[in-house]
N, C-alpha and C. Protein backbone atom coordinates (compact mmCIF):
# COMPACT_ATOMS: atom_id res chain seq x y z
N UNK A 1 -8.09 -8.31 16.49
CA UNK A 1 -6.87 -8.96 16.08
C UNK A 1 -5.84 -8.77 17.18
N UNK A 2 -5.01 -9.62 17.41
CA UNK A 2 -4.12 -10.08 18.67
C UNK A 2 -2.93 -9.71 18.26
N UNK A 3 -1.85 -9.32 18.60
CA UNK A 3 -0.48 -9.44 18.48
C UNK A 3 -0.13 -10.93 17.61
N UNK A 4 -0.35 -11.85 18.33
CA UNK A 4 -0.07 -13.21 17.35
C UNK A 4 -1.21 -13.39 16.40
N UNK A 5 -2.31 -12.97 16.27
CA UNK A 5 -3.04 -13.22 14.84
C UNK A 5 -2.53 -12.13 13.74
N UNK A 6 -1.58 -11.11 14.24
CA UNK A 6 -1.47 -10.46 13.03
C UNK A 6 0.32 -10.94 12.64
N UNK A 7 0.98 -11.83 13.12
CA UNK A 7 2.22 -12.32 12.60
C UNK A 7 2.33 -12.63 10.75
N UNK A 8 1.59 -13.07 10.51
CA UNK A 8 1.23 -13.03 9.00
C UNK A 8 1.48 -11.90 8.50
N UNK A 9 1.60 -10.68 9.02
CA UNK A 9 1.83 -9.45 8.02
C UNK A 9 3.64 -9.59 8.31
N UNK A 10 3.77 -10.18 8.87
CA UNK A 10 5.76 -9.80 9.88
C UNK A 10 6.37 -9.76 8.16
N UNK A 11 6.16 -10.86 7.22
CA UNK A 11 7.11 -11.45 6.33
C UNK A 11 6.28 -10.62 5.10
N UNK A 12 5.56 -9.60 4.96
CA UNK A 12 5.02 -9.05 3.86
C UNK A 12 5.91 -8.16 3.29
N UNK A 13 6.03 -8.20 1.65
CA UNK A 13 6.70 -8.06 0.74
C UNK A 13 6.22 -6.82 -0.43
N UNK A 14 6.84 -6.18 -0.66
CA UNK A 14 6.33 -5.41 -2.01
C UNK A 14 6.77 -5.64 -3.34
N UNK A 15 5.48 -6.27 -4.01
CA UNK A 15 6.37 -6.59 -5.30
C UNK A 15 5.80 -5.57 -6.28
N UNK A 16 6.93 -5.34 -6.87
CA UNK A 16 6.79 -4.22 -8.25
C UNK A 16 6.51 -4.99 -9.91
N UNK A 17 5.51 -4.81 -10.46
CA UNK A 17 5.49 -5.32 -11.78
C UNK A 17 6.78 -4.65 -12.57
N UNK A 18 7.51 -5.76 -13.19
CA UNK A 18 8.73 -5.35 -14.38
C UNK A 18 8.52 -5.54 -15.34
N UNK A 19 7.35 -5.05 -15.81
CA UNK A 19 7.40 -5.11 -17.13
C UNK A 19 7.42 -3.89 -17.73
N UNK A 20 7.54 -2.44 -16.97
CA UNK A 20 8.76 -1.70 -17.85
C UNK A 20 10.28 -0.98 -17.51
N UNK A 21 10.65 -2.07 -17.00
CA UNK A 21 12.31 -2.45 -16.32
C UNK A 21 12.83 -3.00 -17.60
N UNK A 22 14.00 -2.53 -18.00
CA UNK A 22 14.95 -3.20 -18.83
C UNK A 22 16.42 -3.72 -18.02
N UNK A 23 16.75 -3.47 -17.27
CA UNK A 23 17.86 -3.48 -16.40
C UNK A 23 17.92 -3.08 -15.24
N UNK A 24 19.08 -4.21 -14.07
CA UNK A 24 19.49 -4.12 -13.01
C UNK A 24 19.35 -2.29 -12.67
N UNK A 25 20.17 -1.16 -13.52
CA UNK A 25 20.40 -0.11 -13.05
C UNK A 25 18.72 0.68 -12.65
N UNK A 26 17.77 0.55 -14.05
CA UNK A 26 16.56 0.58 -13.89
C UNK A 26 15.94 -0.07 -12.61
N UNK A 27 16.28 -1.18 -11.63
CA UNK A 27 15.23 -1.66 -10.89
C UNK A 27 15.76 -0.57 -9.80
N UNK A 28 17.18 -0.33 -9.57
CA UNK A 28 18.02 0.23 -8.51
C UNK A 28 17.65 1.63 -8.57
N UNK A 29 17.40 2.61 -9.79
CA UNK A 29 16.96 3.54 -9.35
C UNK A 29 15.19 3.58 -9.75
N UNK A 30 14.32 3.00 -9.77
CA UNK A 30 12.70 3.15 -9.49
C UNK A 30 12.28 2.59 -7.80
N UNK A 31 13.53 1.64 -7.55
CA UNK A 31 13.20 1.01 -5.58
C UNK A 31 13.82 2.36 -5.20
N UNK A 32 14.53 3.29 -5.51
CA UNK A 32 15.13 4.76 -4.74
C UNK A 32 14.02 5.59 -5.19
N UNK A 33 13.33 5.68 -6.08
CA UNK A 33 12.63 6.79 -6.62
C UNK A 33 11.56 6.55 -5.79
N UNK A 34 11.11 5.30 -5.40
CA UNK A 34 9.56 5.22 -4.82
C UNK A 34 10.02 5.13 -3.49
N UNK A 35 11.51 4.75 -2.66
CA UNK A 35 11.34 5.26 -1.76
C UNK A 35 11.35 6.45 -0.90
N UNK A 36 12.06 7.04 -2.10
CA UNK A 36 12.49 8.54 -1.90
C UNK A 36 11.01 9.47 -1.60
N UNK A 37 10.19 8.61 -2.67
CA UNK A 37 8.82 9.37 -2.98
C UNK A 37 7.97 9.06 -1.75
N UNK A 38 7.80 7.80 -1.01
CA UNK A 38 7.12 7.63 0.24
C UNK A 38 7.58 8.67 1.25
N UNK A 39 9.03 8.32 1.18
CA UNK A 39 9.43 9.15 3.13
C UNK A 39 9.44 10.07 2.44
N UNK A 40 9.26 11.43 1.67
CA UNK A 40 8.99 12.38 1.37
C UNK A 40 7.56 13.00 1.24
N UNK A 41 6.39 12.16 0.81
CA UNK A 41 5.34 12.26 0.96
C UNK A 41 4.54 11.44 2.36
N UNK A 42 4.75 11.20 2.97
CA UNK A 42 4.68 10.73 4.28
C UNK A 42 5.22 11.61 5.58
N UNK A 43 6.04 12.75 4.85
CA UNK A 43 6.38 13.59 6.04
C UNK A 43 5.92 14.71 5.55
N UNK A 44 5.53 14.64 4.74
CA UNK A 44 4.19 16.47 4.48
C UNK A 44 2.61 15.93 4.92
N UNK A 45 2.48 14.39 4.58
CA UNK A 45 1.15 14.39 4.67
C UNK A 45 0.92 12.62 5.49
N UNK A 46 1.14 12.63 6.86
CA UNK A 46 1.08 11.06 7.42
C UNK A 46 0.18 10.10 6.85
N UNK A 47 0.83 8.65 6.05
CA UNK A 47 -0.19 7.31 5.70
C UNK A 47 -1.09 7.60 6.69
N UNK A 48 -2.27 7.20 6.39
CA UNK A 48 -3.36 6.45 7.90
C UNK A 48 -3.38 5.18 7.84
N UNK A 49 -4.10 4.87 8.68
CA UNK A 49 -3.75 3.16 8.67
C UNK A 49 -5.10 2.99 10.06
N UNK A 50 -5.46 1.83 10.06
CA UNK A 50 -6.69 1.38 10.74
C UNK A 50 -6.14 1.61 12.32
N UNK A 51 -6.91 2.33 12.82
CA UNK A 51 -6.71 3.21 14.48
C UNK A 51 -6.21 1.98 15.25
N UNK A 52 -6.92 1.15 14.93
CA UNK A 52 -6.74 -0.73 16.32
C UNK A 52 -5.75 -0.78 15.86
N UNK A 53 -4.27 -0.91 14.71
CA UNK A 53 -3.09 -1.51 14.30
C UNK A 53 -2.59 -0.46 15.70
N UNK A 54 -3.00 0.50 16.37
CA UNK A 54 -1.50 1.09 17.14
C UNK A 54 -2.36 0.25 18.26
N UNK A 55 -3.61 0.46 18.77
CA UNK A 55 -3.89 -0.63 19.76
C UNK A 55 -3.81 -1.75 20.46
N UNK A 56 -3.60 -2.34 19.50
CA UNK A 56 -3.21 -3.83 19.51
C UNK A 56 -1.81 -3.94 18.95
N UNK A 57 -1.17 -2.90 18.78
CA UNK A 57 0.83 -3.28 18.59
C UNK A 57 0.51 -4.01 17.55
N UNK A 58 0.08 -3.67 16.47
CA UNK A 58 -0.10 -4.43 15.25
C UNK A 58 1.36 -4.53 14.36
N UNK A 59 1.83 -5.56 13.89
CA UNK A 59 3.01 -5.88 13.58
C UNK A 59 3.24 -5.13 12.61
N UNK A 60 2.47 -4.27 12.03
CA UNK A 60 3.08 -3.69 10.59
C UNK A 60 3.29 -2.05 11.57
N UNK A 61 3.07 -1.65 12.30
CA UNK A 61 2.63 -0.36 13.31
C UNK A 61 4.12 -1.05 14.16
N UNK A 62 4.86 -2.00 14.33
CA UNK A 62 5.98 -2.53 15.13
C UNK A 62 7.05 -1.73 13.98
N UNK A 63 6.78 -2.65 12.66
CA UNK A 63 7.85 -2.76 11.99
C UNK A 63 8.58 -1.40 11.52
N UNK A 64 7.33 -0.82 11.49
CA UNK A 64 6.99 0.47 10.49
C UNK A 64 7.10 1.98 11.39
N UNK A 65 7.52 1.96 12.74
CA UNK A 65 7.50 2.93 13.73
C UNK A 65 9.15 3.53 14.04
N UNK A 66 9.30 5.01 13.11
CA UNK A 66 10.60 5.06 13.66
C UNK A 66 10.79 5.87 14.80
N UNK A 67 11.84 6.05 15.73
CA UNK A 67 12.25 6.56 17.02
C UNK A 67 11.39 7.58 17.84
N UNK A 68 10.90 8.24 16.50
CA UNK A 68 9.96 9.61 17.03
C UNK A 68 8.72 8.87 16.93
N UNK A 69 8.04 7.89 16.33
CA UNK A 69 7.33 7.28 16.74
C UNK A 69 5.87 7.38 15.43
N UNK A 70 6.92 8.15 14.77
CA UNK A 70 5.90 8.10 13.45
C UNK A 70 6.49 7.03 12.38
N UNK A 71 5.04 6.99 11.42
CA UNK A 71 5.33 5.69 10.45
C UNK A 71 6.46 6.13 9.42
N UNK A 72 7.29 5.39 9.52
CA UNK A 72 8.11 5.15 8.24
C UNK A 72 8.20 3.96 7.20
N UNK A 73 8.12 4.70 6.25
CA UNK A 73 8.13 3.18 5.22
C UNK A 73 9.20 2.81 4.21
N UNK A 74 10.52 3.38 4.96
CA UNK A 74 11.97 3.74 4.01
C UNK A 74 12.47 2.24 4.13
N UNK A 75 12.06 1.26 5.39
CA UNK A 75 12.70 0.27 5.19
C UNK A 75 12.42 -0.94 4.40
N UNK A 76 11.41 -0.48 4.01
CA UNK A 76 10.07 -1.91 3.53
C UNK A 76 10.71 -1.32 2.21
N UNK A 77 10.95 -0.53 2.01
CA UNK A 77 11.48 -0.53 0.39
C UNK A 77 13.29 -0.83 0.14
N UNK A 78 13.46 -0.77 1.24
CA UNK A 78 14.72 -0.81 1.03
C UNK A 78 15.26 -2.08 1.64
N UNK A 79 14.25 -2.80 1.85
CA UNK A 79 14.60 -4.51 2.61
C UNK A 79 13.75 -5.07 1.68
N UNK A 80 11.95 -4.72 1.30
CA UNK A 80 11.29 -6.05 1.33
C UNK A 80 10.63 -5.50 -0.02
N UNK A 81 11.30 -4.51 -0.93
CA UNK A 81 10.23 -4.22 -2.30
C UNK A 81 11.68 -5.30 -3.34
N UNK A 82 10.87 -5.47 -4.46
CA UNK A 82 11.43 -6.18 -5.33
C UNK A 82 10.34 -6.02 -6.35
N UNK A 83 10.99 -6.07 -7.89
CA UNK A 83 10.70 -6.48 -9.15
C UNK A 83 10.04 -8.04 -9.36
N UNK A 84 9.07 -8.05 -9.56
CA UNK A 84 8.74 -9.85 -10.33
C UNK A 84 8.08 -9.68 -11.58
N UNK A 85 7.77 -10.47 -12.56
CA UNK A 85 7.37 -10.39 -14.23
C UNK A 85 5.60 -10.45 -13.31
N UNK A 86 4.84 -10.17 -13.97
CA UNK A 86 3.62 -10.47 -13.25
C UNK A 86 2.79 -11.44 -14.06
N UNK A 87 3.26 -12.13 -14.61
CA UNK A 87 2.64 -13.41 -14.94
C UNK A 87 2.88 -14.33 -14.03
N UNK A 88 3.62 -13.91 -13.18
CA UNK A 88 4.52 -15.04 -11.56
C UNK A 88 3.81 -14.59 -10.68
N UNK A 89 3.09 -13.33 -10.84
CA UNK A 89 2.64 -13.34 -9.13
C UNK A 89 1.14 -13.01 -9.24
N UNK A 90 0.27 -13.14 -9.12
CA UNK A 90 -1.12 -12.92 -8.78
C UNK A 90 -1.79 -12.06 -8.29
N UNK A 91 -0.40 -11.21 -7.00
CA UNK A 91 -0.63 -10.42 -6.27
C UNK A 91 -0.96 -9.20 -7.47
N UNK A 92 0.36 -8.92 -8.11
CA UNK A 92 0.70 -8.15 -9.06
C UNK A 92 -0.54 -7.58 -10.35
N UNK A 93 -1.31 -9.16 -10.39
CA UNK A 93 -2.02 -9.53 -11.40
C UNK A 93 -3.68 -8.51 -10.67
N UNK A 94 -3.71 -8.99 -9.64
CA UNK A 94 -4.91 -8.48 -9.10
C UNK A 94 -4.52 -7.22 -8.86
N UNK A 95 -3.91 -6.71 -8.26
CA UNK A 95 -3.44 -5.26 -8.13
C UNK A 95 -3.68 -4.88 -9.46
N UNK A 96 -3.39 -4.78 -10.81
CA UNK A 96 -3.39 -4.24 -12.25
C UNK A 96 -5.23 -4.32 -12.51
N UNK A 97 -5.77 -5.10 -12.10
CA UNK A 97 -7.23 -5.41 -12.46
C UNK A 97 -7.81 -4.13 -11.24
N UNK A 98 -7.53 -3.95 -10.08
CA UNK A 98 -7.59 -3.14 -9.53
C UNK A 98 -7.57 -2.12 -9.81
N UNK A 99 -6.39 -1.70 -10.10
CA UNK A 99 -5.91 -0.37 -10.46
C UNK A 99 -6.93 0.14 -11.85
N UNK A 100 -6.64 -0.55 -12.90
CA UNK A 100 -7.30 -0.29 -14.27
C UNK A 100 -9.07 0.00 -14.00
N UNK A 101 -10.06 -0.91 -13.06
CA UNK A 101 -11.13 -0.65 -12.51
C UNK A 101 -11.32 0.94 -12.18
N UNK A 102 -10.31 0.90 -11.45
CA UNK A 102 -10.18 2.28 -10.51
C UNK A 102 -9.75 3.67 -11.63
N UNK A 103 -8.99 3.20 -12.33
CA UNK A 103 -8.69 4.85 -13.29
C UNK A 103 -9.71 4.87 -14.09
N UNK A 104 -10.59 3.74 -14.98
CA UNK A 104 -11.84 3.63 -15.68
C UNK A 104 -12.19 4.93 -15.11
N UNK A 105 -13.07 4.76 -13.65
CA UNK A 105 -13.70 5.07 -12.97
C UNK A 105 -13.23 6.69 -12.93
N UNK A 106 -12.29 6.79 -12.58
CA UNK A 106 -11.74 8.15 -12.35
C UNK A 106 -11.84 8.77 -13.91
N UNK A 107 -11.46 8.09 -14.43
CA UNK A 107 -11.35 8.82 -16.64
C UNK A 107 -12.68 9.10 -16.39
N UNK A 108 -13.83 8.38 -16.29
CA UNK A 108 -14.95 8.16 -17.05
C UNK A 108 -15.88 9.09 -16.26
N UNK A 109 -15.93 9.10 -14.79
CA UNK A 109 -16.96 9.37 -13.53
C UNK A 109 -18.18 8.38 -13.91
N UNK A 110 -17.95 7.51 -14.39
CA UNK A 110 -19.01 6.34 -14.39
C UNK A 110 -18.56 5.29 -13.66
N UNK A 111 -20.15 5.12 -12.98
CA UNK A 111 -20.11 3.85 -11.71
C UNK A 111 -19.81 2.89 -12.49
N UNK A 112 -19.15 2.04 -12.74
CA UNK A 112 -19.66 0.32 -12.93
C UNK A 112 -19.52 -1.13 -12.27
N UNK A 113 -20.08 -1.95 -12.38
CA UNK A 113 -20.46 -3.16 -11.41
C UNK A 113 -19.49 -3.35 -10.75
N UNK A 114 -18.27 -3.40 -11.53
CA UNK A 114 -16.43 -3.70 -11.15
C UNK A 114 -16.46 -3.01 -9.91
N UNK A 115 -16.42 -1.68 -10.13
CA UNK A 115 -16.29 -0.31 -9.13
C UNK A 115 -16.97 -0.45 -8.26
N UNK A 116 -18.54 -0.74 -8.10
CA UNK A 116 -19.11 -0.85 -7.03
C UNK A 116 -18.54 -2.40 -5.97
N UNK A 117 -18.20 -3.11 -6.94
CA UNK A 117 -17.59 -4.03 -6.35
C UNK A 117 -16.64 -4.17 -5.38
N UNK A 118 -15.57 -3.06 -5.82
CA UNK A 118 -14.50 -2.67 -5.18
C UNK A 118 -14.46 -1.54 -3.92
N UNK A 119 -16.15 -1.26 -4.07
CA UNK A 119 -16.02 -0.02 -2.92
C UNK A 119 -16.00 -0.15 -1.63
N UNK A 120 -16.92 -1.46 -1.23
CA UNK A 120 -16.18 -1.17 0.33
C UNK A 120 -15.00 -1.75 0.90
N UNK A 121 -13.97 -1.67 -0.27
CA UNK A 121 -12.68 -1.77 -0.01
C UNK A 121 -11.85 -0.45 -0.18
N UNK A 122 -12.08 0.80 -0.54
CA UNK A 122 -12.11 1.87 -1.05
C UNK A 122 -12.04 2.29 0.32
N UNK A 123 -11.14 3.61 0.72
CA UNK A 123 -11.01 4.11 1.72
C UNK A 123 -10.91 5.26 1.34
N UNK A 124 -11.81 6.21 1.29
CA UNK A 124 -11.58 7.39 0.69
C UNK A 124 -11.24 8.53 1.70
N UNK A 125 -10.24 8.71 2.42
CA UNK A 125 -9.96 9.68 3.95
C UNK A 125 -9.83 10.69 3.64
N UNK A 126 -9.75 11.32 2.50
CA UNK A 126 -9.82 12.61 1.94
C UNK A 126 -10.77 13.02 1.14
N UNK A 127 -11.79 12.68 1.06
CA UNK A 127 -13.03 12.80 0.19
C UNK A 127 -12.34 13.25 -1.48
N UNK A 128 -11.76 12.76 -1.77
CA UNK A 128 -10.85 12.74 -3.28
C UNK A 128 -10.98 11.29 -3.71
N UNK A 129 -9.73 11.64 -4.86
CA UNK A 129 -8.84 10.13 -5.55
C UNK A 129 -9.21 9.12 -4.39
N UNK A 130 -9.15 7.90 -4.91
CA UNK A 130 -8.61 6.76 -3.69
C UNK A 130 -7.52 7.17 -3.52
N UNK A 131 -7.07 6.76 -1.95
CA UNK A 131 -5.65 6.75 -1.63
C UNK A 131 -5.12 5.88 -1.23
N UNK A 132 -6.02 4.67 -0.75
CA UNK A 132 -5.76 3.64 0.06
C UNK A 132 -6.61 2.56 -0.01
N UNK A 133 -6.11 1.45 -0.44
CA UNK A 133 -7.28 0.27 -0.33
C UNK A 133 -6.80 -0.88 0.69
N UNK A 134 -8.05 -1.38 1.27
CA UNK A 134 -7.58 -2.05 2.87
C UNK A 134 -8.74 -3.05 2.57
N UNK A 135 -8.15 -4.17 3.55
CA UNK A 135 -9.51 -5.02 3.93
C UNK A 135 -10.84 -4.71 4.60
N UNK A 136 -11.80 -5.03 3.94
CA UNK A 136 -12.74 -4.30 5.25
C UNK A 136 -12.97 -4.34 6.26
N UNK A 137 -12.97 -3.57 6.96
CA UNK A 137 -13.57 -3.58 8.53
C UNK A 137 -14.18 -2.62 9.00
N UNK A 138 -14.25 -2.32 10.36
CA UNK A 138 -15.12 -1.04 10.84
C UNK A 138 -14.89 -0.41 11.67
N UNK A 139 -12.85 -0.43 11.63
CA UNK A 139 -12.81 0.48 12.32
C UNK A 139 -11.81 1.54 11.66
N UNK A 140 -12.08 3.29 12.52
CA UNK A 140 -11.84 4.08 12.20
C UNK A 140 -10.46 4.11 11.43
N UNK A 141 -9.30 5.54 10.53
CA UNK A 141 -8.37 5.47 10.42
C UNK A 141 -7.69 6.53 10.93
N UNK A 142 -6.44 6.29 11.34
CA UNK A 142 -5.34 7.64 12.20
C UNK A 142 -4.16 7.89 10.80
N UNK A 143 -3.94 8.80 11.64
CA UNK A 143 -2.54 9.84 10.85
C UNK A 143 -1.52 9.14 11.77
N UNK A 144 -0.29 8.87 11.22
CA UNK A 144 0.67 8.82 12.23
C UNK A 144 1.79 9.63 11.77
């Protein structure tokens, strides 16, 4: 992947399911709580992220790089996360089918078709919980 084949990530967005948001004050403090909760857990224990994104100046490794040169993710929540109902977004929709697959799995310790489905999207860098789900590919992941 090229500097210009990865422009498609430049305008990527985080959307939060609201469906248990009752109010403006509610969205204002859960976008502080989860960002509070990233750059706090991100500086005891660095995201990884696919080794080629620092190689290739991968645009999310641009956006996401603060001064000292490690990843920060205080701005993506504080510019590009937002609330949507998730009957509007798909993203939202598949993420929940995701997720629910994935705790089955974890409640139960039973494989099923779903799960195997989902595994070589599964990045398990800590031989634990999932922590991270990515597109597949084949190459390694870094700490930053």
């Amino acid at each position: 992947m090229t500097v210009g084949s990865n422009q498609k990530f430049a305008d990527f967005e985080i959307a939060i399911d609201r469906s248990f948001i009752r109010s403006r004050e509610h969205e204002v403090f859960w976008l502080e709580f989860f960002r509070g909760y990233v750059v706090n857990r991100s500086r005891r224990e660095p995201f990884k992220f696919p080794e080629h994104w620092v190689k290739e100046n991968h645009v999310f490794e641009r956006m996401c790089t603060n001064s000292d040169g490690r990843l920060d993710l205080a701005p993506i929540f504080r510019d590009r996360a937002f609330f949507v109902d998730s009957e509007a977004s798909e993203g939202v929709q598949i993420a929940d089918i995701c997720s629910h697959i994935c705790l089955r799995y974890h409640r139960s310790e039973k494989v099923s078709a779903a799960y195997l489905g989902l595994g070589p999207f599964i990045v398990d860098v800590n031989k634990g919980p999932m922590t991270l789900l990515v597109p597949r590919m084949t190459a390694t992941l870094t700490a930053n």
